[in-house]
C-alpha atoms as a PDB file:
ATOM      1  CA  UNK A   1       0.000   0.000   0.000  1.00  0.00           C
ATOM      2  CA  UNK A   2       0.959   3.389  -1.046  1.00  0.00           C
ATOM      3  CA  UNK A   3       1.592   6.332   1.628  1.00  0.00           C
ATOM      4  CA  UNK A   4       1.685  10.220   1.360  1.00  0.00           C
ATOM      5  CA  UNK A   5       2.304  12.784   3.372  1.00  0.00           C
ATOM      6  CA  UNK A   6      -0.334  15.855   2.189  1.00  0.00           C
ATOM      7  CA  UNK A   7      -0.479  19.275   3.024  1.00  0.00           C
ATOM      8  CA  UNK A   8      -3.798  21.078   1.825  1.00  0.00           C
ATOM      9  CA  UNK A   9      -4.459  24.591   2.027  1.00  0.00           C
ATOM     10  CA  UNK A  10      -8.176  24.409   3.546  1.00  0.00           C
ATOM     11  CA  UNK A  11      -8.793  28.172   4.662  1.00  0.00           C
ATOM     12  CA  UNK A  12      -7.425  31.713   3.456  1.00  0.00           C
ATOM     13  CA  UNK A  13      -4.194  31.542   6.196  1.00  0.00           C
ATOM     14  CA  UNK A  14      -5.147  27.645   7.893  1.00  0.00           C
ATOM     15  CA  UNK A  15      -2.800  24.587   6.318  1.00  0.00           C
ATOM     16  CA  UNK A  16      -3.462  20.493   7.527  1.00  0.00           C
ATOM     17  CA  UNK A  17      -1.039  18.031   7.224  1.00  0.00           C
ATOM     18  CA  UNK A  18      -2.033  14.670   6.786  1.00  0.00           C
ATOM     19  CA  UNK A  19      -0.605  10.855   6.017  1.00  0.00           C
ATOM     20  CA  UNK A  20      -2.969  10.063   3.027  1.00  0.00           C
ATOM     21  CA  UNK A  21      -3.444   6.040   1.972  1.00  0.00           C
ATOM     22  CA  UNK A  22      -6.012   6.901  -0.960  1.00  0.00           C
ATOM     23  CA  UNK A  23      -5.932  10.574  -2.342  1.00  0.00           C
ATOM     24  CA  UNK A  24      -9.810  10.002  -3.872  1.00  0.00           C
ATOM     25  CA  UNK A  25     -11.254   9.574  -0.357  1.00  0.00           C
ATOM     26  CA  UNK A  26      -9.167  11.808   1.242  1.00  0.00           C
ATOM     27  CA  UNK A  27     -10.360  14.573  -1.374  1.00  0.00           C
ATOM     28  CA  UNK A  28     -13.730  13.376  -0.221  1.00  0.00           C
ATOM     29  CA  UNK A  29     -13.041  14.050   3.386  1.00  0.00           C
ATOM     30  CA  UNK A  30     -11.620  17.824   2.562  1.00  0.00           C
ATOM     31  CA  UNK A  31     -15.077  18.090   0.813  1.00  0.00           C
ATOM     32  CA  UNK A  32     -16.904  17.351   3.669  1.00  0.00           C
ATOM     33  CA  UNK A  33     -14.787  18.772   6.677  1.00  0.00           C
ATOM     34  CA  UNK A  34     -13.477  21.764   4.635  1.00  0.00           C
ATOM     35  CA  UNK A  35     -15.730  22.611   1.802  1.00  0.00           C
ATOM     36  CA  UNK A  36     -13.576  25.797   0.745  1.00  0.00           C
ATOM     37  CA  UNK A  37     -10.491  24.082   0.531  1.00  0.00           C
ATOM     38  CA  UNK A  38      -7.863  25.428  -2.407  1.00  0.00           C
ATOM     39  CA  UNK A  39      -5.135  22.952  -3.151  1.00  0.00           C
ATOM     40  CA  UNK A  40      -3.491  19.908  -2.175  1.00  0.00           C
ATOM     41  CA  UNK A  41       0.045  18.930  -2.457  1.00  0.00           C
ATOM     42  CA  UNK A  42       1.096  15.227  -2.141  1.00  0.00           C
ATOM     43  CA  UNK A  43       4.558  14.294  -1.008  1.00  0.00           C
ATOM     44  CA  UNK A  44       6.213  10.777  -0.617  1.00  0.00           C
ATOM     45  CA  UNK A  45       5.651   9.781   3.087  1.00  0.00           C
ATOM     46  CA  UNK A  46       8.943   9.542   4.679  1.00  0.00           C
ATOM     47  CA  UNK A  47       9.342   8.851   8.344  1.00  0.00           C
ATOM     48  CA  UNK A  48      11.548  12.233   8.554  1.00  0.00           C
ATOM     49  CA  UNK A  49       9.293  14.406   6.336  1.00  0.00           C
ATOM     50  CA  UNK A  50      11.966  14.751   4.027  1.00  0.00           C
ATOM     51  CA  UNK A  51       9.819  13.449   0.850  1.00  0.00           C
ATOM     52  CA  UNK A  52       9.924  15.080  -2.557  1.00  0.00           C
ATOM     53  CA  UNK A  53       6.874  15.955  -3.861  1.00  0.00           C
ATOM     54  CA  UNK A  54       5.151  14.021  -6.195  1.00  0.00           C
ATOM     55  CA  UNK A  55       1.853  15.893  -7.387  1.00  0.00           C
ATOM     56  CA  UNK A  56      -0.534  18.622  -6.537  1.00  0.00           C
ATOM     57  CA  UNK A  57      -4.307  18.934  -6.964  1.00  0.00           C
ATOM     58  CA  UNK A  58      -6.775  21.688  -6.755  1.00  0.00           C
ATOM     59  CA  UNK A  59     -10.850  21.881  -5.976  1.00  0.00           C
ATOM     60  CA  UNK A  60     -11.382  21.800  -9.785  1.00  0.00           C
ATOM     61  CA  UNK A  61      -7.987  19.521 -10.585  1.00  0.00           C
ATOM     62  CA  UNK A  62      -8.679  16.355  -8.624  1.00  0.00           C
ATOM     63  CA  UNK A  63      -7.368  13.300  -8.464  1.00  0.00           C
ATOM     64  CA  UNK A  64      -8.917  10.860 -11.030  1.00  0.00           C
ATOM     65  CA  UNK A  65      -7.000   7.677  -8.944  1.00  0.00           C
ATOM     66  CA  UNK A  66      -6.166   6.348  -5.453  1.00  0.00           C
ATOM     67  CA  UNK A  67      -2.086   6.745  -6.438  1.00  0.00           C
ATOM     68  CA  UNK A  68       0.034   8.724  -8.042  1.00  0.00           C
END
């Protein structure tokens, strides 16, 4: 199984990190628990946070699979 480490912009000056399995139900959960979120950005989960960044999605650019 695939991990990410995601950091989504979900209000004007208010960023959430999150470890991210499936990136189509997490953009689910930012629908429901943040409906005015902006952008995603999806990172390789490392256990340092040290990832590079893999993709980026936006409320009208979203994911059309579970992985990158």
């Amino acid at each position: 199984m695939k991990k990410y480490k995601v950091i989504a912009k979900v209000e004007q000056d208010k960023f959430v990190k999150h470890n991210v399995n499936n990136l189509l139900l997490y953009t689910r959960y930012l629908d429901k628990a943040f409906p005015q979120w902006r952008y995603f950005n999806v990172f390789e989960y490392t256990k340092d946070g040290s990832g590079m960044q893999l993709g980026n999605f936006t409320n009208k650019n979203r994911p059309s699979k579970m992985y990158i």
